[in-house]
PDB file of N, CA and C in Angstrom:
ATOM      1  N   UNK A   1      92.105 120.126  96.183  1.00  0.00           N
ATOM      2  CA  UNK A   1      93.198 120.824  95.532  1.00  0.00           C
ATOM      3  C   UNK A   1      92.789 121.078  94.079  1.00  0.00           C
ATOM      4  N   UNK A   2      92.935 122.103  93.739  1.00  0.00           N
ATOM      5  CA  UNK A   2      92.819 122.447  92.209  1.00  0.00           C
ATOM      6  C   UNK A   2      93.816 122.779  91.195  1.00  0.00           C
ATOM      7  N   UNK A   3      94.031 121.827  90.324  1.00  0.00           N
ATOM      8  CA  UNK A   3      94.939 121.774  89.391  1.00  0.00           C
ATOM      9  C   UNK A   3      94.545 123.406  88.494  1.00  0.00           C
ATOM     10  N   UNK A   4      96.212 123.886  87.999  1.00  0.00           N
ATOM     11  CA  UNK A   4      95.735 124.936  87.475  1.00  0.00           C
ATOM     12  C   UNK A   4      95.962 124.599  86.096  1.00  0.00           C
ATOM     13  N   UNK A   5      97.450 123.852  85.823  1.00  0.00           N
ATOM     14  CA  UNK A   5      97.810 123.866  85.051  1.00  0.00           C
ATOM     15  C   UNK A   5      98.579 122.203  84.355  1.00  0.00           C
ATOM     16  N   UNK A   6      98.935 121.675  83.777  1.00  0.00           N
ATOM     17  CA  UNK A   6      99.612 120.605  83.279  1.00  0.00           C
ATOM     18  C   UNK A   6     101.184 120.164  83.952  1.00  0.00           C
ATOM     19  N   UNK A   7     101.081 119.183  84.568  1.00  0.00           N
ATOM     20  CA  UNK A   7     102.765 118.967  85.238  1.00  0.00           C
ATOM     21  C   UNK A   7     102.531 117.418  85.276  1.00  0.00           C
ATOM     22  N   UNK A   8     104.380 117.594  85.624  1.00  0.00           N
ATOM     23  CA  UNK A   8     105.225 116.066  85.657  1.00  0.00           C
ATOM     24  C   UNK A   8     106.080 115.723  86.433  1.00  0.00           C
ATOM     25  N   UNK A   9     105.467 114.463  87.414  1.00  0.00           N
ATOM     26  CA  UNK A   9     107.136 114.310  87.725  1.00  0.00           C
ATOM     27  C   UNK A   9     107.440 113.095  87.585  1.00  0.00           C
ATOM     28  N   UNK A  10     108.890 112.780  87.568  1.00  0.00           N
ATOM     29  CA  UNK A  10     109.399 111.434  87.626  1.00  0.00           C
ATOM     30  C   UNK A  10     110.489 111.301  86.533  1.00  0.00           C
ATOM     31  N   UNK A  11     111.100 110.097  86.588  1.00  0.00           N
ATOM     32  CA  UNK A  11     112.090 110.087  85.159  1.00  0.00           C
ATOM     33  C   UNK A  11     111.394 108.862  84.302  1.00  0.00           C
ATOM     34  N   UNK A  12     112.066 108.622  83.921  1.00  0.00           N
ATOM     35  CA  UNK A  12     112.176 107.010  82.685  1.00  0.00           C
ATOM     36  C   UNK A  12     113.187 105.773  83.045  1.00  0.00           C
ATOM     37  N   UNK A  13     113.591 106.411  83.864  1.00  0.00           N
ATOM     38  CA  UNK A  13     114.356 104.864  84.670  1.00  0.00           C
ATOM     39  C   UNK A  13     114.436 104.086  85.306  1.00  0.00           C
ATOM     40  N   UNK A  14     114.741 103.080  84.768  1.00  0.00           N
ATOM     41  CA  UNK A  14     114.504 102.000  85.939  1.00  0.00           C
ATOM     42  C   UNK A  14     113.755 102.076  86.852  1.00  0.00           C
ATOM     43  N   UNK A  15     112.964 101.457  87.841  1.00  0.00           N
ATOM     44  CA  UNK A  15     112.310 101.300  89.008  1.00  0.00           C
ATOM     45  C   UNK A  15     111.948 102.741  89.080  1.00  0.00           C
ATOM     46  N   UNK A  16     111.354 103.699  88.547  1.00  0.00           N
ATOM     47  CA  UNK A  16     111.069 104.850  88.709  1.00  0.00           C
ATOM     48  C   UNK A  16     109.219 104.901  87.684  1.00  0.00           C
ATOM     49  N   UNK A  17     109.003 106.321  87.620  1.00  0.00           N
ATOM     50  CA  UNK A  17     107.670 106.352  87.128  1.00  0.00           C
ATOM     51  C   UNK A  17     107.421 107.872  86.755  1.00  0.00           C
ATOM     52  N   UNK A  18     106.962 108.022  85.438  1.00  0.00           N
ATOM     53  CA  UNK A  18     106.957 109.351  85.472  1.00  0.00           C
ATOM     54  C   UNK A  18     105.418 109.469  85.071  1.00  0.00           C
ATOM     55  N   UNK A  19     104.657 110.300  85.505  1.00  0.00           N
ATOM     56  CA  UNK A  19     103.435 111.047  86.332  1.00  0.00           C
ATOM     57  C   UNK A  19     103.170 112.283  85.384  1.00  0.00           C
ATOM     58  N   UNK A  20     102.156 112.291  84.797  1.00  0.00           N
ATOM     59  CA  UNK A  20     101.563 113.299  84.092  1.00  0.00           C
ATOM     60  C   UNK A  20     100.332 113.849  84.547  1.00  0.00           C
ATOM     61  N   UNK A  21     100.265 114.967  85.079  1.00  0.00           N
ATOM     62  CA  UNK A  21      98.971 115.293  85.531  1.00  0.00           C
ATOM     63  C   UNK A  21      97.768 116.352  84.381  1.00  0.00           C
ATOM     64  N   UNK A  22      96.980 116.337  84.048  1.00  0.00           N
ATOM     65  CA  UNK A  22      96.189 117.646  83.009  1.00  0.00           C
ATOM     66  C   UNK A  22      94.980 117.501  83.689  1.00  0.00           C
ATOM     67  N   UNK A  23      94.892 118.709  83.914  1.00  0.00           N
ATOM     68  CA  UNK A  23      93.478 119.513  84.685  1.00  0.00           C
ATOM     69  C   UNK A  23      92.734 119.130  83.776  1.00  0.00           C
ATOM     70  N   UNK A  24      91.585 119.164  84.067  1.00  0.00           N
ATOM     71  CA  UNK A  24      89.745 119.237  83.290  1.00  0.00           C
ATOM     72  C   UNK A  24      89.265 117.964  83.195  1.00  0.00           C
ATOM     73  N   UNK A  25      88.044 117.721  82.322  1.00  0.00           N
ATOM     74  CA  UNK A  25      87.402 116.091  82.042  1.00  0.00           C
ATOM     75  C   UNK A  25      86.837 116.090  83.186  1.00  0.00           C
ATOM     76  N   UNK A  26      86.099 114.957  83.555  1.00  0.00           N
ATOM     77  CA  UNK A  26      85.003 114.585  84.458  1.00  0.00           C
ATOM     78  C   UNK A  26      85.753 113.174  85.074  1.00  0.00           C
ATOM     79  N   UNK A  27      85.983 113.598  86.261  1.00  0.00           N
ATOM     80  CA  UNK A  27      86.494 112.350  87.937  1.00  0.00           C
ATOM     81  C   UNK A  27      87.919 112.270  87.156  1.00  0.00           C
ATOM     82  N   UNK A  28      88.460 111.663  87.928  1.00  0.00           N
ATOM     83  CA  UNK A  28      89.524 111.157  87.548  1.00  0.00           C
ATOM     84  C   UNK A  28      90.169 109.905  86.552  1.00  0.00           C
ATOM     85  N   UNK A  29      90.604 109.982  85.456  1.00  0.00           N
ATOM     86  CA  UNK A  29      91.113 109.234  84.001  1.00  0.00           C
ATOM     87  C   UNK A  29      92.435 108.915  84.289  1.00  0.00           C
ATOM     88  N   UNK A  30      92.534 107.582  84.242  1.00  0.00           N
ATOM     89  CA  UNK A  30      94.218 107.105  84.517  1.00  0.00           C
ATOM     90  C   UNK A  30      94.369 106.285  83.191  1.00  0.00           C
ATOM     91  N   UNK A  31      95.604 106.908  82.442  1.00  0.00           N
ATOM     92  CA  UNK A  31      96.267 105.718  81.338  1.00  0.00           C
ATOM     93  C   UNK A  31      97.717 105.141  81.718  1.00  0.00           C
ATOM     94  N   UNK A  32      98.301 103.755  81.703  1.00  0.00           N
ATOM     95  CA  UNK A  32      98.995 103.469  82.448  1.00  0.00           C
ATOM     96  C   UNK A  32      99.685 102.735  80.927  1.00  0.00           C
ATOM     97  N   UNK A  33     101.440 103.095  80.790  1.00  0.00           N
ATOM     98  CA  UNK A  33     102.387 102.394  79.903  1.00  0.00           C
ATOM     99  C   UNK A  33     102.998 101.587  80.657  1.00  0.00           C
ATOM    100  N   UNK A  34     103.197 100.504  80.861  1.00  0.00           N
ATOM    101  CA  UNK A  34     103.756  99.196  81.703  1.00  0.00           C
ATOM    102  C   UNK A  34     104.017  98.501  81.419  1.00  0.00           C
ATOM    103  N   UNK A  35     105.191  97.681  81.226  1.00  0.00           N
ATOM    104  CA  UNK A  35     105.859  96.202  81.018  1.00  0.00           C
ATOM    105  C   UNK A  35     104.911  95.511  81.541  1.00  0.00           C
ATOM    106  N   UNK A  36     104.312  95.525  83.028  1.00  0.00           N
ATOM    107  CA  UNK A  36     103.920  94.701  83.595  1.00  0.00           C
ATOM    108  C   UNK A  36     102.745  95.535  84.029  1.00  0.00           C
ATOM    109  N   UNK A  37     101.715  95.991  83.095  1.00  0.00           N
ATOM    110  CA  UNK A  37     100.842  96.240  83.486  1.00  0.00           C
ATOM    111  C   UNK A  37      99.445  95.241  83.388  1.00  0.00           C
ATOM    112  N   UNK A  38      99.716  93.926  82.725  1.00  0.00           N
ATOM    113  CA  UNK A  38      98.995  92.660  82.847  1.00  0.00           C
ATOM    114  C   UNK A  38      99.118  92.180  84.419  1.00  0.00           C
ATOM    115  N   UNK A  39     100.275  92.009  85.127  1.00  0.00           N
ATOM    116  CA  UNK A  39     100.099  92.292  86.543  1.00  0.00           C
ATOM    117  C   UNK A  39      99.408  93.047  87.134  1.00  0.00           C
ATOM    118  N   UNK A  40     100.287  94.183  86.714  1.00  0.00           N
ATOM    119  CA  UNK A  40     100.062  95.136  88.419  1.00  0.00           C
ATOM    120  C   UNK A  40      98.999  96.196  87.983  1.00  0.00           C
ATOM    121  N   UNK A  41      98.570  96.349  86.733  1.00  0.00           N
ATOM    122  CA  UNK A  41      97.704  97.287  86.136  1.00  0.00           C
ATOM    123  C   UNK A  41      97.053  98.098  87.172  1.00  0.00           C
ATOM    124  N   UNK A  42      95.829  97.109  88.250  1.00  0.00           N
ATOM    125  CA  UNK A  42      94.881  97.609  88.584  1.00  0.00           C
ATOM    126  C   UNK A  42      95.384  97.614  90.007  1.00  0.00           C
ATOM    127  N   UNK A  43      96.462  97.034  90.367  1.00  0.00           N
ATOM    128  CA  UNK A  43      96.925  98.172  91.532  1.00  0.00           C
ATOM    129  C   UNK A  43      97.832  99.614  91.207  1.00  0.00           C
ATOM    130  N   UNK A  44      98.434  99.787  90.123  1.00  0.00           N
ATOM    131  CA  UNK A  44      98.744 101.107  89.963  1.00  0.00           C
ATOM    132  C   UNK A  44      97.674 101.739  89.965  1.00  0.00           C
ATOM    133  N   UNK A  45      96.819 101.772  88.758  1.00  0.00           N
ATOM    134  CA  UNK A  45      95.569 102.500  89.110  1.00  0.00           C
ATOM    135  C   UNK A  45      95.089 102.825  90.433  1.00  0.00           C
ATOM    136  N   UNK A  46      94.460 101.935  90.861  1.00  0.00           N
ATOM    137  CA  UNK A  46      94.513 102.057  92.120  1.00  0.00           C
ATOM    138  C   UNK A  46      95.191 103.073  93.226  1.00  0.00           C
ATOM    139  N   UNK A  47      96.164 103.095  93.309  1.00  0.00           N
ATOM    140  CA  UNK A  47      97.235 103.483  94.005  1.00  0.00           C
ATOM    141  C   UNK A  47      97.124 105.186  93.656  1.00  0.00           C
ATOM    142  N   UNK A  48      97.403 105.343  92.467  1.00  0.00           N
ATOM    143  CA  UNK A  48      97.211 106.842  91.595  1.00  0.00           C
ATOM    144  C   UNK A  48      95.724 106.953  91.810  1.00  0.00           C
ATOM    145  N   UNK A  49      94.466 106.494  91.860  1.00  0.00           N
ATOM    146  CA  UNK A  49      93.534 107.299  92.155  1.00  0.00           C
ATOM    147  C   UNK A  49      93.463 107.425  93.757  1.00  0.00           C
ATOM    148  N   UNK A  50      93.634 106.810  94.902  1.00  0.00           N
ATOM    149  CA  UNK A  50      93.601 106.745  96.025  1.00  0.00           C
ATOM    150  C   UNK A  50      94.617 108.137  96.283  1.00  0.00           C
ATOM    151  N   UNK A  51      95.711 107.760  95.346  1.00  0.00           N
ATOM    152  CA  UNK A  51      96.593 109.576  96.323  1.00  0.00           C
ATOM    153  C   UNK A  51      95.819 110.681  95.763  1.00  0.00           C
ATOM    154  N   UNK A  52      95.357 110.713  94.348  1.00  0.00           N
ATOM    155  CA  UNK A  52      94.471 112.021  93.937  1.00  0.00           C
ATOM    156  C   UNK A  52      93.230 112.411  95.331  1.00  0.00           C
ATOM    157  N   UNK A  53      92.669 110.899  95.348  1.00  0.00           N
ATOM    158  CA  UNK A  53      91.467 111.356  96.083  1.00  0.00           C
ATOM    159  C   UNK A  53      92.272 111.895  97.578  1.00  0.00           C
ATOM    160  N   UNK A  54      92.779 111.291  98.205  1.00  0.00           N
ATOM    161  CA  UNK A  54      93.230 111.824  99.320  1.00  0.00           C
ATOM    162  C   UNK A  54      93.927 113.393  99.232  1.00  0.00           C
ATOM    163  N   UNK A  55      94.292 113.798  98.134  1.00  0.00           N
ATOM    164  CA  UNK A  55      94.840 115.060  97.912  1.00  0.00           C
ATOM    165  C   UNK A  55      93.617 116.141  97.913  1.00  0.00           C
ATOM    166  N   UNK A  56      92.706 115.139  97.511  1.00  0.00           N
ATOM    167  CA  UNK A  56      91.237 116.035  96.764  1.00  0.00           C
ATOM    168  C   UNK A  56      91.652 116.997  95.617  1.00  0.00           C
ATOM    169  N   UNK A  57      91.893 116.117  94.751  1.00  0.00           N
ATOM    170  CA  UNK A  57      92.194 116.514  93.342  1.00  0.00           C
ATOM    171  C   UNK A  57      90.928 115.763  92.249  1.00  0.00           C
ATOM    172  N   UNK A  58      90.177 116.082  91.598  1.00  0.00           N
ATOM    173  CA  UNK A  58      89.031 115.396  90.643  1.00  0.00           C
ATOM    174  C   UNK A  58      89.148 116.320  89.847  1.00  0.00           C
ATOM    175  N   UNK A  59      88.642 115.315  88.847  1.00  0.00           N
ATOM    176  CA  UNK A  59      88.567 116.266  86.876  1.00  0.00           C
ATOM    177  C   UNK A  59      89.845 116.203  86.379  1.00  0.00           C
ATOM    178  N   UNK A  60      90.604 114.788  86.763  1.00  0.00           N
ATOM    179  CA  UNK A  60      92.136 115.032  86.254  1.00  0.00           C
ATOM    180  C   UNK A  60      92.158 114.229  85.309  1.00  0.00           C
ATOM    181  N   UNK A  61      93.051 114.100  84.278  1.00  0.00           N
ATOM    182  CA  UNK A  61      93.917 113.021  83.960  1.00  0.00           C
ATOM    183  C   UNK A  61      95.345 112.834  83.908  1.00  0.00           C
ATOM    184  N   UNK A  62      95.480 111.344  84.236  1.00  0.00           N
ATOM    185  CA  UNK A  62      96.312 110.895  85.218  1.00  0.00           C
ATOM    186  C   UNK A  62      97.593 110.415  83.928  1.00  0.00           C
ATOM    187  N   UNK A  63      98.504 110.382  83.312  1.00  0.00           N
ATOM    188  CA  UNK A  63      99.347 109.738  82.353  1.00  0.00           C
ATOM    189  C   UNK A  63     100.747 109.206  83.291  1.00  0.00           C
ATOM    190  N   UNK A  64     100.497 107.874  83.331  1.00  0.00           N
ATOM    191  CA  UNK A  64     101.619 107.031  84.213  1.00  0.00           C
ATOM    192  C   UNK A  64     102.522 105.995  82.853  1.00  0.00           C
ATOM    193  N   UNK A  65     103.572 106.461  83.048  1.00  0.00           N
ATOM    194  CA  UNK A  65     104.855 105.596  82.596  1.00  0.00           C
ATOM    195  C   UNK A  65     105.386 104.870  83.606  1.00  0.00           C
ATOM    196  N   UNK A  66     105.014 104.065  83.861  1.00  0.00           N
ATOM    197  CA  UNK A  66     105.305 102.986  85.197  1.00  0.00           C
ATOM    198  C   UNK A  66     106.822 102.027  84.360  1.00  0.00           C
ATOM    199  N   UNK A  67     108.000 102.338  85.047  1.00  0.00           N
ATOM    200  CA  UNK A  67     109.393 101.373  84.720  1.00  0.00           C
ATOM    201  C   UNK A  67     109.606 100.683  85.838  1.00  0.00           C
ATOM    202  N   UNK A  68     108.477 100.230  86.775  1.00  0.00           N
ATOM    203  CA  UNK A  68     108.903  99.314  87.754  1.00  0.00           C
ATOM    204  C   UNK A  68     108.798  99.969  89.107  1.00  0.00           C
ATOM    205  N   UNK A  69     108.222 100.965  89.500  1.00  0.00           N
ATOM    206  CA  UNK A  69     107.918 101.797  90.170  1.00  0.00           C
ATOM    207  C   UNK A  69     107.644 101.258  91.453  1.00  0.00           C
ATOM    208  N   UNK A  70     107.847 101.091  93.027  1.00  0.00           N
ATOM    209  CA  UNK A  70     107.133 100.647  93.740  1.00  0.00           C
ATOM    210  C   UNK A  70     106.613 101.753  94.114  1.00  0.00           C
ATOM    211  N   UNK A  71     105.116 101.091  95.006  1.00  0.00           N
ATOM    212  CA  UNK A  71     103.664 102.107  95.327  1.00  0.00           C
ATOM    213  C   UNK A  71     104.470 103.460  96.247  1.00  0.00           C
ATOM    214  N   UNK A  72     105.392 103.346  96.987  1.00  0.00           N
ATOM    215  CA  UNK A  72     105.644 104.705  97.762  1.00  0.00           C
ATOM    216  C   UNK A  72     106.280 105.530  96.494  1.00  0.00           C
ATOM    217  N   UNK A  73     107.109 105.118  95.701  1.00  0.00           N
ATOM    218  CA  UNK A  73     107.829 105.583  95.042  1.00  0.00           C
ATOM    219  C   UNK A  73     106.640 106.454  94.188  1.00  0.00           C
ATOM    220  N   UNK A  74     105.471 105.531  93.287  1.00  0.00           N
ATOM    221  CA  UNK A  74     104.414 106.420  92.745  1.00  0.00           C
ATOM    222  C   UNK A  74     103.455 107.557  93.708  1.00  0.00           C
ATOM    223  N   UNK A  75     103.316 106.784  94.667  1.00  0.00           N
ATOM    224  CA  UNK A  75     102.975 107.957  95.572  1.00  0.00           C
ATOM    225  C   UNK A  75     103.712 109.309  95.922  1.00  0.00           C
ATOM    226  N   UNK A  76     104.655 109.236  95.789  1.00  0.00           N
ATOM    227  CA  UNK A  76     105.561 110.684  95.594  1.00  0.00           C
ATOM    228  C   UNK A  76     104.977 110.896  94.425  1.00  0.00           C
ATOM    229  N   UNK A  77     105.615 110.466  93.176  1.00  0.00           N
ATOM    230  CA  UNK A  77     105.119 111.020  92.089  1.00  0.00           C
ATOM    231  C   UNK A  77     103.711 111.493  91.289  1.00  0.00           C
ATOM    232  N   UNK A  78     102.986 111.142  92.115  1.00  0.00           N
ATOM    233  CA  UNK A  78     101.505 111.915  92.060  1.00  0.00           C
ATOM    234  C   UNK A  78     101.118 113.189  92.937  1.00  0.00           C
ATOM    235  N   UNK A  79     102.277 113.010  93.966  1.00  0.00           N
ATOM    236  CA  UNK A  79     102.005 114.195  95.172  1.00  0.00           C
ATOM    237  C   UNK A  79     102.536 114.808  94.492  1.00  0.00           C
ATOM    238  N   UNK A  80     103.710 114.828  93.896  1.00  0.00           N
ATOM    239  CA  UNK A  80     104.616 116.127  93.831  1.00  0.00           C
ATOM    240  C   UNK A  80     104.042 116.838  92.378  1.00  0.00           C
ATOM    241  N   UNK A  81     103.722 115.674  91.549  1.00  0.00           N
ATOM    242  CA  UNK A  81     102.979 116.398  90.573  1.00  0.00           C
ATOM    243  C   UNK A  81     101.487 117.354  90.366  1.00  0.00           C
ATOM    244  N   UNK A  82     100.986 116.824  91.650  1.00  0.00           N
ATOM    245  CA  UNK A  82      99.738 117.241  92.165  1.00  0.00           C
ATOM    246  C   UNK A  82     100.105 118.835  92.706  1.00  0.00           C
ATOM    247  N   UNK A  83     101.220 118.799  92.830  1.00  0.00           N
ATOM    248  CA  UNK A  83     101.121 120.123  94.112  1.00  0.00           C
ATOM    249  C   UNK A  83     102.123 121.458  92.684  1.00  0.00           C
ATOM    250  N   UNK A  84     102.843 120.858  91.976  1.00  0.00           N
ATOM    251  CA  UNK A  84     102.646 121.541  90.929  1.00  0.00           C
ATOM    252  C   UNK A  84     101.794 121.957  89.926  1.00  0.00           C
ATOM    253  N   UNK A  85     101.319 120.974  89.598  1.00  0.00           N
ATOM    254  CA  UNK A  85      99.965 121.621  88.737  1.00  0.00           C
ATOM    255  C   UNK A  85      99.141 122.965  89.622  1.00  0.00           C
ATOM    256  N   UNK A  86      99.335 122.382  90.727  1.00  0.00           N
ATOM    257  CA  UNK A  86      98.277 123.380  91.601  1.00  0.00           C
ATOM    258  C   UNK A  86      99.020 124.504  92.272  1.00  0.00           C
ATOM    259  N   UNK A  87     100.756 124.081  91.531  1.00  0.00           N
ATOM    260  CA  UNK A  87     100.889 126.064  91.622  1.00  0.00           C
ATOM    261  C   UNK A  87     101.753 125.867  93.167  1.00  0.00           C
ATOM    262  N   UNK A  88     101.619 125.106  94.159  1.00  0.00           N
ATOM    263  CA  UNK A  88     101.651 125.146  95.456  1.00  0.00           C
ATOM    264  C   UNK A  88     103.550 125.276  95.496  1.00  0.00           C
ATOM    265  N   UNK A  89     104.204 126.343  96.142  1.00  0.00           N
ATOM    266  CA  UNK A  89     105.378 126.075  95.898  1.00  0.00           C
ATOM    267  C   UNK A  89     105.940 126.364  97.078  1.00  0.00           C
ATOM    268  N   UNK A  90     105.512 126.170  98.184  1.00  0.00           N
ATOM    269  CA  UNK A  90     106.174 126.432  99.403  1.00  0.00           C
ATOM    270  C   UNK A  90     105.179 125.870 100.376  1.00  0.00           C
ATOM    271  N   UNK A  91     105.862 125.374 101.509  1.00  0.00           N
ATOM    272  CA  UNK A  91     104.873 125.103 102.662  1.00  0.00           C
ATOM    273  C   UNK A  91     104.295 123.213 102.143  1.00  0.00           C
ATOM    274  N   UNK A  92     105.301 122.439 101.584  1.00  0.00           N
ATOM    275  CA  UNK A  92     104.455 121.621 101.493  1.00  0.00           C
ATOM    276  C   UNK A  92     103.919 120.463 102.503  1.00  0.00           C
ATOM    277  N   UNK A  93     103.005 119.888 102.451  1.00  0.00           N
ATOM    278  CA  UNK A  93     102.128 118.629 103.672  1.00  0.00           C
ATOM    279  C   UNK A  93     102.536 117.478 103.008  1.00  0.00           C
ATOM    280  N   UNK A  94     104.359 116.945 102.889  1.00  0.00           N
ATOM    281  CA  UNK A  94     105.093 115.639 102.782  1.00  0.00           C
ATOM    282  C   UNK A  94     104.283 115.251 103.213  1.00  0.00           C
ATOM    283  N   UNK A  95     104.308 114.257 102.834  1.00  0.00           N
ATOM    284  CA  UNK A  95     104.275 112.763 103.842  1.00  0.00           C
ATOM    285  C   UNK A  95     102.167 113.174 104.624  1.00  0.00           C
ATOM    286  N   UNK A  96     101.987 114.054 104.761  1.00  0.00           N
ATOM    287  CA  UNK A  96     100.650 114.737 105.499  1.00  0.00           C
ATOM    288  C   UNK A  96      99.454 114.046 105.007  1.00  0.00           C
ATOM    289  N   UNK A  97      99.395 114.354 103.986  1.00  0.00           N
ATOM    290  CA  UNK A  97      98.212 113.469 103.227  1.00  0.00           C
ATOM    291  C   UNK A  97      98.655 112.779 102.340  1.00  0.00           C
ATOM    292  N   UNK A  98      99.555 111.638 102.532  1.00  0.00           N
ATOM    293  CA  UNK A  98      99.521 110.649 101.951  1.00  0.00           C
ATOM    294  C   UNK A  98      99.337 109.558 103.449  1.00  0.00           C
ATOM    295  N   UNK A  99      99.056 108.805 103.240  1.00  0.00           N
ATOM    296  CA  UNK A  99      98.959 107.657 104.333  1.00  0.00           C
ATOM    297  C   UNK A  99      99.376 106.188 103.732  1.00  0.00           C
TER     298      UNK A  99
END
């Protein structure tokens, strides 16, 4: 998938996560804001590069505001931001390539 342009999704609340995607740079760059990113750091990461790669999205960077987010919950929010950047506005593969 090819990012065209800069997108976001998610809010700032509670148990939620908001998802910044920007095209260009070399593989994929994740910066993560987290209460509890001394925990869970390197499974968010994680988690956000595994849905890029499965999307086949590279050359991104990734900007995560993690408020407690669980992994399905960020997994939306990388898909949906993924499929905006890339413009895609109809016809989408829910749930398809994420596993």
């Amino acid at each position: 998938m090819q990012l065209r342009k800069s997108a976001m999704s998610g809010t700032l609340e509670s148990s939620d996560a908001m998802v910044t995607l920007e095209p260009g740079g070399e593989g994929i760059r994740v910066e993560i804001t987290s209460i509890v990113k001394a925990q869970y750091g390197r499974q968010i990461e994680a988690c956000v590069r595994e849905t890029l790669e499965r999307l086949g999205v590279d050359n991104v960077k990734a900007i995560v505001v993690d408020k407690g987010a669980l992994e399905c919950t960020l997994k939306a929010r990388v898909e949906s931001a993924a499929f905006r950047a890339a413009e895609i506005d109809s016809g989408f593969p829910w749930g398809g390539a994420i596993k």
